[in-house]
C-alpha atoms as a PDB file:
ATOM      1  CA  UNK A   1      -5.814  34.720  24.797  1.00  0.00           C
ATOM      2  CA  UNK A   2      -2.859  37.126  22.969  1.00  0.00           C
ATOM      3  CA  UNK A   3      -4.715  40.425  22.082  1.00  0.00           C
ATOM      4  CA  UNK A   4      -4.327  40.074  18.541  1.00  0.00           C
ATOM      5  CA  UNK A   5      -7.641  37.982  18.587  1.00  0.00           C
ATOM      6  CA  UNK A   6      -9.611  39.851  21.246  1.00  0.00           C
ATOM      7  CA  UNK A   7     -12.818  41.625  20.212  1.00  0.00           C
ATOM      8  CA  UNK A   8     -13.502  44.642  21.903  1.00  0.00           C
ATOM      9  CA  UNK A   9     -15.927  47.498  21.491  1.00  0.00           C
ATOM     10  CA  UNK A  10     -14.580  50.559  19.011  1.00  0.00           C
ATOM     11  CA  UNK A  11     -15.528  53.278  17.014  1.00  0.00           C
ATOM     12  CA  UNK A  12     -16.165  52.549  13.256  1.00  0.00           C
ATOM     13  CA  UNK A  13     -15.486  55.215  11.026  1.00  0.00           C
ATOM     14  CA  UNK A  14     -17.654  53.712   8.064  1.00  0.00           C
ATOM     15  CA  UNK A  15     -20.182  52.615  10.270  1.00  0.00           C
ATOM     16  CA  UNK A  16     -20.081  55.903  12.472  1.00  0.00           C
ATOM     17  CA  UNK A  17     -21.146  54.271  15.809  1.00  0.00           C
ATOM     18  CA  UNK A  18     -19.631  52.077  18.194  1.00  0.00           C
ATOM     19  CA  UNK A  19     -18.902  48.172  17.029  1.00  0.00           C
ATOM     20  CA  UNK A  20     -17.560  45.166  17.798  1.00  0.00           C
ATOM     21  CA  UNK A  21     -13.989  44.728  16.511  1.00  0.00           C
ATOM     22  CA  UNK A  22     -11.131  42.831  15.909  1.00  0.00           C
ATOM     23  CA  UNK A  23      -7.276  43.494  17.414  1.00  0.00           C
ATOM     24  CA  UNK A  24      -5.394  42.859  14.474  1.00  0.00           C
ATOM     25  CA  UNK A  25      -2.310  44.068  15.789  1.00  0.00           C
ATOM     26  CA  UNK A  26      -0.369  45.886  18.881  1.00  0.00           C
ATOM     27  CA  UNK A  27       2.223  47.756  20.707  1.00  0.00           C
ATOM     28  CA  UNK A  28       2.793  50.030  23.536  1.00  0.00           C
ATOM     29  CA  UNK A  29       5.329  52.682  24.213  1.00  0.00           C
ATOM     30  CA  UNK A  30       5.573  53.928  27.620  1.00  0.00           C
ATOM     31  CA  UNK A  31       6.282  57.801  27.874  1.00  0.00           C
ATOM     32  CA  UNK A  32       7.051  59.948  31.028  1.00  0.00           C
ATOM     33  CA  UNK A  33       5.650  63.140  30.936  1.00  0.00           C
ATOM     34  CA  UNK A  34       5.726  65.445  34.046  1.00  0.00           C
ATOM     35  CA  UNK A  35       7.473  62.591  35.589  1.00  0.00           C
ATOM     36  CA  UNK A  36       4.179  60.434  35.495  1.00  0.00           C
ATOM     37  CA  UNK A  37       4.061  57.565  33.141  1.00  0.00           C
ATOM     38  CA  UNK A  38       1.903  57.183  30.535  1.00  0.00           C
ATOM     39  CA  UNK A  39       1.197  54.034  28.227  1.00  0.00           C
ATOM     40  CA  UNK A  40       0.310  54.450  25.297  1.00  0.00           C
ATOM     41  CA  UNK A  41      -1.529  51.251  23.462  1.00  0.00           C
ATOM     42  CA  UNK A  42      -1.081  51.063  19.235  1.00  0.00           C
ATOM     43  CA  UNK A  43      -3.999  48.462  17.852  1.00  0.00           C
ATOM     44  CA  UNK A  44      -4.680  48.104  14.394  1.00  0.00           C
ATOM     45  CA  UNK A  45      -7.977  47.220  14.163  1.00  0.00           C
ATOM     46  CA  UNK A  46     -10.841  45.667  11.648  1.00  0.00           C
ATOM     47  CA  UNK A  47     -15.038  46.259  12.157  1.00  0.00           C
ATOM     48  CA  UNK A  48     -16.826  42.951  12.421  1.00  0.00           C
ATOM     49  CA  UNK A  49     -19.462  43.938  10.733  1.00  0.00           C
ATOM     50  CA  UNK A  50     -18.310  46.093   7.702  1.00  0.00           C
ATOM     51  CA  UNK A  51     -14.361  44.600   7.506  1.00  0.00           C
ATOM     52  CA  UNK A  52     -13.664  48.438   7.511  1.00  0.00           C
ATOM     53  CA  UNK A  53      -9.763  49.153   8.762  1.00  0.00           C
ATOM     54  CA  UNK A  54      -8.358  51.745  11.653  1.00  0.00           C
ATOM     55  CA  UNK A  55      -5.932  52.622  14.078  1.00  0.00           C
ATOM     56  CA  UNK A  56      -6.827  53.089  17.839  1.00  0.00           C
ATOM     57  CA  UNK A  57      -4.713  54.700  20.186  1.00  0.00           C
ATOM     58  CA  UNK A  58      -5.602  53.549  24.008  1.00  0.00           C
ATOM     59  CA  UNK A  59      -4.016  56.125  26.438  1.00  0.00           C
ATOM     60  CA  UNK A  60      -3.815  55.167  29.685  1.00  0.00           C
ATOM     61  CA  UNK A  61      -2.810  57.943  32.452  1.00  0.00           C
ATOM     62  CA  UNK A  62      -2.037  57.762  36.270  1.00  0.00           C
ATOM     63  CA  UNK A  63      -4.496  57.727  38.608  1.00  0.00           C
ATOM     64  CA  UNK A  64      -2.908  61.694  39.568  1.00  0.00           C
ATOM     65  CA  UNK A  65      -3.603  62.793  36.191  1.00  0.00           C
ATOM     66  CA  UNK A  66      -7.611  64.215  36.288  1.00  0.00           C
ATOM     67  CA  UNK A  67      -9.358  67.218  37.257  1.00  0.00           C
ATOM     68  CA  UNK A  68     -11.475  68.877  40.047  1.00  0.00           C
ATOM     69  CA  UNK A  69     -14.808  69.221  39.796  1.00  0.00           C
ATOM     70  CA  UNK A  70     -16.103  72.933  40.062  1.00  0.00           C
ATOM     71  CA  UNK A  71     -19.080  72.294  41.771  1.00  0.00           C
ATOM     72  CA  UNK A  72     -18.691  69.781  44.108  1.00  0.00           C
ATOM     73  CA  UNK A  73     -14.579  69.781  44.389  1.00  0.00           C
ATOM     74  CA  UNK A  74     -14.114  65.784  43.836  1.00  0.00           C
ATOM     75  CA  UNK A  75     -11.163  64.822  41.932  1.00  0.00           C
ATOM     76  CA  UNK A  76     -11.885  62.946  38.572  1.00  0.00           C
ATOM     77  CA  UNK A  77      -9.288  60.925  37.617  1.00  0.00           C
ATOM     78  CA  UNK A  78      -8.835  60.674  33.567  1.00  0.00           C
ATOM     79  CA  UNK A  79      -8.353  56.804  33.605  1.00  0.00           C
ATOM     80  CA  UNK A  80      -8.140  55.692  29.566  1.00  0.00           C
ATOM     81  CA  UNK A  81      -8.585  57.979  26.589  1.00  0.00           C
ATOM     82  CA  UNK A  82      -9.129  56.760  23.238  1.00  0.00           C
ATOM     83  CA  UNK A  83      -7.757  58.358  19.606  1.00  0.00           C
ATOM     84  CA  UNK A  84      -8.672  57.011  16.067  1.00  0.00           C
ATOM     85  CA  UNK A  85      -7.359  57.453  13.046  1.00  0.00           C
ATOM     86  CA  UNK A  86      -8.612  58.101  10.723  1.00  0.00           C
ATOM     87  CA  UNK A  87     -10.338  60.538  13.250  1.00  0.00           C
ATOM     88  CA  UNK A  88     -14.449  60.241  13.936  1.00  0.00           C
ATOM     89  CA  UNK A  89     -16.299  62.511  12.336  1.00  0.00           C
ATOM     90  CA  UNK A  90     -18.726  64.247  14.630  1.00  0.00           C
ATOM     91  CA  UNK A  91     -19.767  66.622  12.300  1.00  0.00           C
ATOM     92  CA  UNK A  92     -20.724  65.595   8.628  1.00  0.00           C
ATOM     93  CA  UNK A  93     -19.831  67.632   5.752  1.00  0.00           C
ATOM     94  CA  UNK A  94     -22.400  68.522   3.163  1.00  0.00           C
ATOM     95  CA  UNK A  95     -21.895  67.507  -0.323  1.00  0.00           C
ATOM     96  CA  UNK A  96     -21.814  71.355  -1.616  1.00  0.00           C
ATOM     97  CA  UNK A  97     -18.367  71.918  -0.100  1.00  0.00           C
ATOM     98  CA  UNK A  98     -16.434  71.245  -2.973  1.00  0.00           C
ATOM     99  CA  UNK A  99     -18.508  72.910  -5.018  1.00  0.00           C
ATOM    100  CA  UNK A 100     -18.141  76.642  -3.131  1.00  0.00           C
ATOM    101  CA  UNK A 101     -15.182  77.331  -5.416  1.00  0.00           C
ATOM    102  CA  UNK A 102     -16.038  75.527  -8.723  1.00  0.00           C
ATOM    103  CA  UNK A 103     -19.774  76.014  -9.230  1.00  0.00           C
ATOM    104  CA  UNK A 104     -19.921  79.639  -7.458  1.00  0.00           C
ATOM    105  CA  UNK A 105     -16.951  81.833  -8.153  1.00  0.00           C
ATOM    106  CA  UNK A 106     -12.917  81.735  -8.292  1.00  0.00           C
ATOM    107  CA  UNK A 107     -12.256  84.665  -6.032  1.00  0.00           C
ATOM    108  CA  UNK A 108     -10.831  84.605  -2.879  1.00  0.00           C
ATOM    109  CA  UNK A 109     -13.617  84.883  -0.464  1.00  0.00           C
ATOM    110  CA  UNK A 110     -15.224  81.802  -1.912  1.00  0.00           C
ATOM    111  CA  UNK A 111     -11.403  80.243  -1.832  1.00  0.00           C
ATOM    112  CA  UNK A 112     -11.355  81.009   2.385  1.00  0.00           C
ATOM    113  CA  UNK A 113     -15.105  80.402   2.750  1.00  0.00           C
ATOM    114  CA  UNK A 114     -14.501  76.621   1.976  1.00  0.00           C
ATOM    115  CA  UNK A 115     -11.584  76.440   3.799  1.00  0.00           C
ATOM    116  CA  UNK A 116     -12.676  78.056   7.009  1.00  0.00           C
ATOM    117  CA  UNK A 117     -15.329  75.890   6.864  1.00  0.00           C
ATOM    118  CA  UNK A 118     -13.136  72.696   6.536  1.00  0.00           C
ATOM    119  CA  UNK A 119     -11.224  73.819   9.791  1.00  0.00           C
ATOM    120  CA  UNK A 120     -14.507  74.222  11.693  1.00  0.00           C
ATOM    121  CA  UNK A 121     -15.284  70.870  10.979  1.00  0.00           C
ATOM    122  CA  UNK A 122     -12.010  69.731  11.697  1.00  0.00           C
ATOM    123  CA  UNK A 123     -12.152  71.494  15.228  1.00  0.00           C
ATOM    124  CA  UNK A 124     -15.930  69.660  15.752  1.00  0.00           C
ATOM    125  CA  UNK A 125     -14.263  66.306  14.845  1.00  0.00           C
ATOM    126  CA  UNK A 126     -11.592  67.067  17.316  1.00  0.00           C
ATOM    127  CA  UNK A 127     -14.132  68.577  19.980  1.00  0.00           C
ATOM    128  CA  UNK A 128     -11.983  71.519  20.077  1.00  0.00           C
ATOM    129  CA  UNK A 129     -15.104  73.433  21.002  1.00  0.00           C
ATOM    130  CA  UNK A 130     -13.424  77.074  21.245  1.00  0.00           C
ATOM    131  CA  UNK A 131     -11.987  77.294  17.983  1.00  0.00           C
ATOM    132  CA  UNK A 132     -15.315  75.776  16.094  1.00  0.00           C
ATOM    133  CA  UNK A 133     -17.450  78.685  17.461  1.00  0.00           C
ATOM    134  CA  UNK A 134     -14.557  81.370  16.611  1.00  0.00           C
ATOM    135  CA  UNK A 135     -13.971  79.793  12.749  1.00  0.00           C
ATOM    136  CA  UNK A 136     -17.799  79.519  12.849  1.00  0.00           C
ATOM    137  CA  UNK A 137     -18.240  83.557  13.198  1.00  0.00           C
ATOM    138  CA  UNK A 138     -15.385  84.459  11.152  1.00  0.00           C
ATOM    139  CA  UNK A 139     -16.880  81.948   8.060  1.00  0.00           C
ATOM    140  CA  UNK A 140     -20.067  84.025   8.595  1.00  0.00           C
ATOM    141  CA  UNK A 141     -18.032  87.165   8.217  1.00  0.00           C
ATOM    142  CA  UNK A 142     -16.482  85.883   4.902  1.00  0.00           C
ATOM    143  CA  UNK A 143     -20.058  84.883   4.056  1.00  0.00           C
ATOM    144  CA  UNK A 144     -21.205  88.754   4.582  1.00  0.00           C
ATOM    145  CA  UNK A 145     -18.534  90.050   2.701  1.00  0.00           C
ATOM    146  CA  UNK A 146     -19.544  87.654  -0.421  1.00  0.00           C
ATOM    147  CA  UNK A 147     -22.769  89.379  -0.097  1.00  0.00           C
ATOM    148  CA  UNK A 148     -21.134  92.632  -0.624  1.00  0.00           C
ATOM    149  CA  UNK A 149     -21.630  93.881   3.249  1.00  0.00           C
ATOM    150  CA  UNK A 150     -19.689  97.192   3.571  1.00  0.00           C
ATOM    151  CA  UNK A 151     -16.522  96.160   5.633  1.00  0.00           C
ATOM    152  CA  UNK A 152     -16.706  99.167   8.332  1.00  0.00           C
ATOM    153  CA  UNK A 153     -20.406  98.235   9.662  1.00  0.00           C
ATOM    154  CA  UNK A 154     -20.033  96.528  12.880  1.00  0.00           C
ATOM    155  CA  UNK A 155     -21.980  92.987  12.648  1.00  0.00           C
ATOM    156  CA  UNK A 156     -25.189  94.367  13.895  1.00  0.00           C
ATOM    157  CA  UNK A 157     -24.884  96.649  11.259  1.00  0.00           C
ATOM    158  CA  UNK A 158     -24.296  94.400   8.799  1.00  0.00           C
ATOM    159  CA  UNK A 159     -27.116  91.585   9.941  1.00  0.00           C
ATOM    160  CA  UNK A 160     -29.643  94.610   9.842  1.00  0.00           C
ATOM    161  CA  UNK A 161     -28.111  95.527   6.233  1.00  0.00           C
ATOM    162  CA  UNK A 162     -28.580  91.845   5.112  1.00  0.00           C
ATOM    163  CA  UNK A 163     -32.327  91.811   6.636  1.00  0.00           C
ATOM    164  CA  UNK A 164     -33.460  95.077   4.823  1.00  0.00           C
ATOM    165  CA  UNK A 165     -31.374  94.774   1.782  1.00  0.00           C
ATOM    166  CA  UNK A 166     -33.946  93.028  -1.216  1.00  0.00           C
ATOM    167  CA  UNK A 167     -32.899  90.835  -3.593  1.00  0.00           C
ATOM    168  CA  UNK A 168     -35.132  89.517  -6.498  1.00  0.00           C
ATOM    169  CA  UNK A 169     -36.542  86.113  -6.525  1.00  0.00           C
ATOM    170  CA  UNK A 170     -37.786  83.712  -9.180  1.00  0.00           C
ATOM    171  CA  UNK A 171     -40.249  80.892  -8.668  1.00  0.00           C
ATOM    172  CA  UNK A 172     -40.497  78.283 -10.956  1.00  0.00           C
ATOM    173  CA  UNK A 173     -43.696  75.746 -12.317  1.00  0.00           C
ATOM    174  CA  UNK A 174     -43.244  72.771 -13.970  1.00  0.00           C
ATOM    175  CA  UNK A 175     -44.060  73.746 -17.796  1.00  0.00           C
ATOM    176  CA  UNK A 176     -46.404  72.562 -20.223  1.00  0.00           C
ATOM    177  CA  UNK A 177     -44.928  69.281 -22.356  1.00  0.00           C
ATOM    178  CA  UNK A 178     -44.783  71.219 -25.535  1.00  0.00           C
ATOM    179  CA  UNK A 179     -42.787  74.753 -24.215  1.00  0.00           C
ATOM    180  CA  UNK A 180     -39.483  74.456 -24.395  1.00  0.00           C
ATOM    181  CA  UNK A 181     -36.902  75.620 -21.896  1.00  0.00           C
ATOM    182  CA  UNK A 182     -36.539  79.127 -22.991  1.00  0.00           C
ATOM    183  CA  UNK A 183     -40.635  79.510 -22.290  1.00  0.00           C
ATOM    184  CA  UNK A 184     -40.637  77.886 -18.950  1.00  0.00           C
ATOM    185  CA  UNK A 185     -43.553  79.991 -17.450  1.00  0.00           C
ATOM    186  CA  UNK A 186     -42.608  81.910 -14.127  1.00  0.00           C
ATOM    187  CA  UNK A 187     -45.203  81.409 -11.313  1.00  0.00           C
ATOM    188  CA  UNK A 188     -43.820  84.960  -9.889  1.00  0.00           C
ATOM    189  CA  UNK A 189     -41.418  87.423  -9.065  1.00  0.00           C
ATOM    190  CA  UNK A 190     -40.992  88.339  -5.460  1.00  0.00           C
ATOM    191  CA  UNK A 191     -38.527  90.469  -3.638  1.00  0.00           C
ATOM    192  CA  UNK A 192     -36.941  89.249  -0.133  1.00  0.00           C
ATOM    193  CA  UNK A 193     -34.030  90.080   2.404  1.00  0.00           C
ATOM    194  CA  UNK A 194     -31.208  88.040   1.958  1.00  0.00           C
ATOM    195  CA  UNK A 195     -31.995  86.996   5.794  1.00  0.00           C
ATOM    196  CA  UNK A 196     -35.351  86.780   7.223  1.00  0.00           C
ATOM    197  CA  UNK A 197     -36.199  88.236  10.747  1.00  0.00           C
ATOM    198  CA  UNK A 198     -35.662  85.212  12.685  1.00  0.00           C
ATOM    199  CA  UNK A 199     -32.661  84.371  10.401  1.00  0.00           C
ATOM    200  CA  UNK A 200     -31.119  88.268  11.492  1.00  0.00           C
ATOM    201  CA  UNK A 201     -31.925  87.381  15.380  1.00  0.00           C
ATOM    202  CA  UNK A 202     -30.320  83.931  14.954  1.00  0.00           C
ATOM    203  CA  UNK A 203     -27.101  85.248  13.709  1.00  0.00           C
ATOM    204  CA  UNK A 204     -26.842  87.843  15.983  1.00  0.00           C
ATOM    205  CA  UNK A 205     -26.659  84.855  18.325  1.00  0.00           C
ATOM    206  CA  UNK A 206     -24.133  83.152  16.730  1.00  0.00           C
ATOM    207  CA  UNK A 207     -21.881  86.187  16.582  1.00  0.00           C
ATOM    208  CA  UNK A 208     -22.245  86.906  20.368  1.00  0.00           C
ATOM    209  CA  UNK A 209     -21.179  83.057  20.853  1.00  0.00           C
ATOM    210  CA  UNK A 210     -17.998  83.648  18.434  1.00  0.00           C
ATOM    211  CA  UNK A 211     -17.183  86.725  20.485  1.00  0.00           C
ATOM    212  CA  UNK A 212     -17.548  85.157  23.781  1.00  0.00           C
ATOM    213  CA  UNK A 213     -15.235  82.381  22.784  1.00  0.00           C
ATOM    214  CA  UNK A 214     -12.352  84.798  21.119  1.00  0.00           C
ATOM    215  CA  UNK A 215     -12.546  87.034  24.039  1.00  0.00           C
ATOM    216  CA  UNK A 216     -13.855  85.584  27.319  1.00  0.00           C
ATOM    217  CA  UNK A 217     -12.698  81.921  26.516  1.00  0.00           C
ATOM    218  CA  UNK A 218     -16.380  80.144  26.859  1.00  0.00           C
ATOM    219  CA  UNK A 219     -16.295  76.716  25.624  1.00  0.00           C
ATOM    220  CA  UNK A 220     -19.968  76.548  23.863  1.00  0.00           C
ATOM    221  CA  UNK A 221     -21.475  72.734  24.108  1.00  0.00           C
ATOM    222  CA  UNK A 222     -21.375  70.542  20.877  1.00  0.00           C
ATOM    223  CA  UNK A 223     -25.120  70.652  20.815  1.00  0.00           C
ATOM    224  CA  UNK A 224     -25.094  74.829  20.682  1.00  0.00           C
ATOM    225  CA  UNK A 225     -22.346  74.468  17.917  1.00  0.00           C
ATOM    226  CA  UNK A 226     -23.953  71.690  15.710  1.00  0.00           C
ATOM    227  CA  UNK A 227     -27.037  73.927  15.452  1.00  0.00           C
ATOM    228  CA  UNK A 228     -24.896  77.165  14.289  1.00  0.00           C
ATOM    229  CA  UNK A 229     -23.251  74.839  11.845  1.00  0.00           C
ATOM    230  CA  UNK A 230     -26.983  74.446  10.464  1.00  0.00           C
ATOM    231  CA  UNK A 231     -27.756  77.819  10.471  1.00  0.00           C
ATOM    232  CA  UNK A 232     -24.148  78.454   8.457  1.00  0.00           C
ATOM    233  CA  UNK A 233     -25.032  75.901   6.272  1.00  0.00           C
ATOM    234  CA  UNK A 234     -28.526  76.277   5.149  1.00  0.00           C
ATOM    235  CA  UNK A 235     -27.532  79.878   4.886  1.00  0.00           C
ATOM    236  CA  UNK A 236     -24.882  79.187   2.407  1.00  0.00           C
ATOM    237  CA  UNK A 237     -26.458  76.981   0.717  1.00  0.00           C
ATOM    238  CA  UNK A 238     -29.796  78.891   0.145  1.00  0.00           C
ATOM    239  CA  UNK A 239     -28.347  81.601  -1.218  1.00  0.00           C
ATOM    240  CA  UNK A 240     -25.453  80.250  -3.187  1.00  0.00           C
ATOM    241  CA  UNK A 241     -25.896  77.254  -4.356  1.00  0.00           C
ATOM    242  CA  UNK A 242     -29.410  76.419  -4.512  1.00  0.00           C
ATOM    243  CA  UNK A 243     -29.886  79.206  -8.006  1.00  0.00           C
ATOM    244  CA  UNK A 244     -27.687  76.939  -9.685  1.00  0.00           C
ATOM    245  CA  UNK A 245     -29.449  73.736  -8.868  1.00  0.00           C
ATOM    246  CA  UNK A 246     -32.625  75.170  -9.309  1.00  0.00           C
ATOM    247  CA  UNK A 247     -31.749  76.153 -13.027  1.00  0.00           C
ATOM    248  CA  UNK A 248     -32.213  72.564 -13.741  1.00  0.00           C
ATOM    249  CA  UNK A 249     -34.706  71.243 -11.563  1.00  0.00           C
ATOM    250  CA  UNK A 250     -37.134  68.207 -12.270  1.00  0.00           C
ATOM    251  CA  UNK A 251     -38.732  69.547 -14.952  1.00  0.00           C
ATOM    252  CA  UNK A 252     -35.845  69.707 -17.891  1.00  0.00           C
ATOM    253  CA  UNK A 253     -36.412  65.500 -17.481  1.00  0.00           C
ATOM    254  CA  UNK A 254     -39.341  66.380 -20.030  1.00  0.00           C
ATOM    255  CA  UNK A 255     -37.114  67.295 -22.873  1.00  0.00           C
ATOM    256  CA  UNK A 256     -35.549  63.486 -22.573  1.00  0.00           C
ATOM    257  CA  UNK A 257     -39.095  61.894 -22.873  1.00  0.00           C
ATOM    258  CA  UNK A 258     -38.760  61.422 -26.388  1.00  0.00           C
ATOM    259  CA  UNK A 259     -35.613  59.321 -26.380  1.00  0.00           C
ATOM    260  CA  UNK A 260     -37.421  56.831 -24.599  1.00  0.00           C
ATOM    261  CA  UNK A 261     -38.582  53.616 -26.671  1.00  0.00           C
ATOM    262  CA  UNK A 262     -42.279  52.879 -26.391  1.00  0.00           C
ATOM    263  CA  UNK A 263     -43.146  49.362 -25.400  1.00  0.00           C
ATOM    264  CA  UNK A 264     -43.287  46.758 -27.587  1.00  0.00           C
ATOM    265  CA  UNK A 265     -46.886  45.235 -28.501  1.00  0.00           C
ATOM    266  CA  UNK A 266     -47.868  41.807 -27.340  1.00  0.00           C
ATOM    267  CA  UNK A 267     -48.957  39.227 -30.389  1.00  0.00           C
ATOM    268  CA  UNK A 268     -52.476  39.236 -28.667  1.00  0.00           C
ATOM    269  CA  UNK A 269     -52.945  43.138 -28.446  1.00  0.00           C
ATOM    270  CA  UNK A 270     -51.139  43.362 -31.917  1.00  0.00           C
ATOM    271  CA  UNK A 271     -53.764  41.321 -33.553  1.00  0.00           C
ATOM    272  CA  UNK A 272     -56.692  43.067 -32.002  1.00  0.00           C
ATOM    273  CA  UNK A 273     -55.080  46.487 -32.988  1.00  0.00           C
ATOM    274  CA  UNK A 274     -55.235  45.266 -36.479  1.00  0.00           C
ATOM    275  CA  UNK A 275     -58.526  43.562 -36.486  1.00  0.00           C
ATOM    276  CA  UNK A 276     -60.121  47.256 -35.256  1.00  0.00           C
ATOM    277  CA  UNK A 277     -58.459  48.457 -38.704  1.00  0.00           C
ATOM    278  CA  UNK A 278     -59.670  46.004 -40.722  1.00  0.00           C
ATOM    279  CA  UNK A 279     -62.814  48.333 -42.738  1.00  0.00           C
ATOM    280  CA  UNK A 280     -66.656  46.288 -42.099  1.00  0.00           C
ATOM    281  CA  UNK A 281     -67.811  43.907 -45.756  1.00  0.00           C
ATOM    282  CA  UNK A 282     -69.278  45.561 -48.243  1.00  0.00           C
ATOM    283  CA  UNK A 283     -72.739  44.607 -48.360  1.00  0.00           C
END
C-alpha cells in the first residue's frame, strides 16, 4: 500500500492527544551529519477524527547515535524521533495573557512580563527544560518589580518584603435589587500580604530551582516545572487581573433585568385574570 493512504498513530494538535491519522503526503531527504546518515521523513498529515491538518517530521538515526545510561552504563540507542508542526503544546496558555499589557498597564515591565512568559511556554512546548525554569525565575523577578520590590534586596529579601508588606482588600456581596452600582454594599475591608506564608516558602523554591538551572545546569522534570508555572500564574493573576474582573462580577447582571420582556399570558390564565377583576352584583 503507497504511504499516502496509511493510517498511523500521531499527535493532534486540536485534539491534544495521540490519534489515528491519515498520510496525506511524503518525502525524505537523507542528511549526513558526523558522517552518520540520517533520514529524515516529511508527511503531511490529516486527524481522522477532527479533519484537523499538520506536518510530522519522522527522524530516523543510526543505531550509533544514543546515549549511556548513568546508572547502569547500557547504551540506548535513539531509534526514531518525531517533530510536529505546528508544535504540541505541553503547556496551555491562560486566556489572561493578552490581556497583561492592555487591561493592566502600558509600561515596560508588563510589556516583558508577557513576553517572558510566552518564551517559557515556548521552552515547555519544546521540553527545553533548563531554559523554562531560568525564564520562569526571571518572569517572577519582573513580577516583583511590578509590585514595586526595591531592586537591591536579594530575593529572600524581597519574598519576605512581599509577605509583610499589606495591601488593602475589598470584598464584595451581591446587592439589594433596588441599590444601584455606586451603593453596592461592602461585606469588609481587610488588609493582607501580597503573598501568604506558604505562597513566600513556595517561591523561595522556585527561585532556588531557577538558580540551580542558570548556574549548576540541573534539568528540573516537566512535572516540577508545570507546578511553578501554576504558582506564576495564579500569582499573576490574583493580584493583577482578578481587581479588574471583579469590578464587574455577577451581580451588575441585575441592572439588565428590566430589559427583559415578561411572558406573555395564555388565553386561559388571561381570562381568569380578568374574571378576578370583574367587581361581585349589586344586590
Amino acid at each position: 500500500m503507497p504511504i499516502e493512504r496509511q493510517t498511523v498513530k500521531a499527535h493532534c494538535g486540536r485534539c491534544n492527544a495521540e490519534r489515528n491519522c491519515y498520510i496525506r503526503a511524503d518525502g525524505t531527504n537523507v542528511e549526513f551529519l558526523g558522517g552518520l546518515r540520517r533520514d529524515f521523513n516529511y508527511r503531511l498529515m490529516s486527524c481522522a477524527g477532527c479533519d484537523y491538518i499538520f506536518c510530522m517530521c519522522v527522524i530516523t538515526h543510526p543505531k550509533e547515535y544514543g546515549s549511556f545510561d548513568d546508572e547502569t552504563g547500557e547504551f540506548h540507542s535513539a531509534g526514531q524521533e518525531f517533530i510536529y508542526f505546528p508544535g504540541i503544546v505541553r503547556q496551555p496558555r491562560p486566556e489572561w495573557l493578552t490581556r497583561l499589557t492592555f487591561f493592566v498597564g502600558e509600561d515596560d515591565n508588563h510589556d516583558r512580563l508577557r513576553s517572558v512568559l510566552e518564551q517559557i511556554y515556548i521552552a515547555l512546548d519544546n521540553e527545553l527544560h533548563v531554559l523554562a525554569a531560568i525564564g520562569i525565575r526571571a518572569a517572577f523577578e519582573i513580577l516583583v518589580n511590578i509590585f514595586g520590590v526595591d531592586e537591591q534586596l536579594t530575593f529572600p529579601q524581597k519574598i519576605d518584603w512581599l509577605k509583610s508588606h499589606k495591601i488593602t482588600v475589598e470584598e464584595h456581596v451581591s446587592p439589594e435589587p433596588q441599590l444601584s452600582p455606586q451603593e453596592r454594599p461592602v461585606i469588609h475591608i481587610k488588609e493582607r500580604g501580597i503573598l501568604g506564608e506558604q505562597e513566600s516558602e513556595a517561591f523561595k523554591t522556585l527561585v532556588e530551582v531557577g538558580n540551580a538551572a542558570a548556574h549548576r545546569g540541573w534539568e528540573p522534570g516537566a512535572e516540577v516545572l508545570a507546578t511553578l508555572m501554576k504558582l506564576l500564574e495564579s500569582t499573576i493573576y490574583r493580584e493583577m487581573l482578578e481587581p479588574f474582573d471583579q469590578s464587574w462580577h455577577y451581580h451588575d447582571v441585575d441592572e439588565y433585568k428590566s430589559l427583559i420582556p415578561r411572558r406573555a399570558l395564555s388565553r386561559k390564565r388571561d381570562t381568569k385574570a380578568r374574571k378576578s377583576k370583574t367587581p361581585p352584583p349589586e344586590k
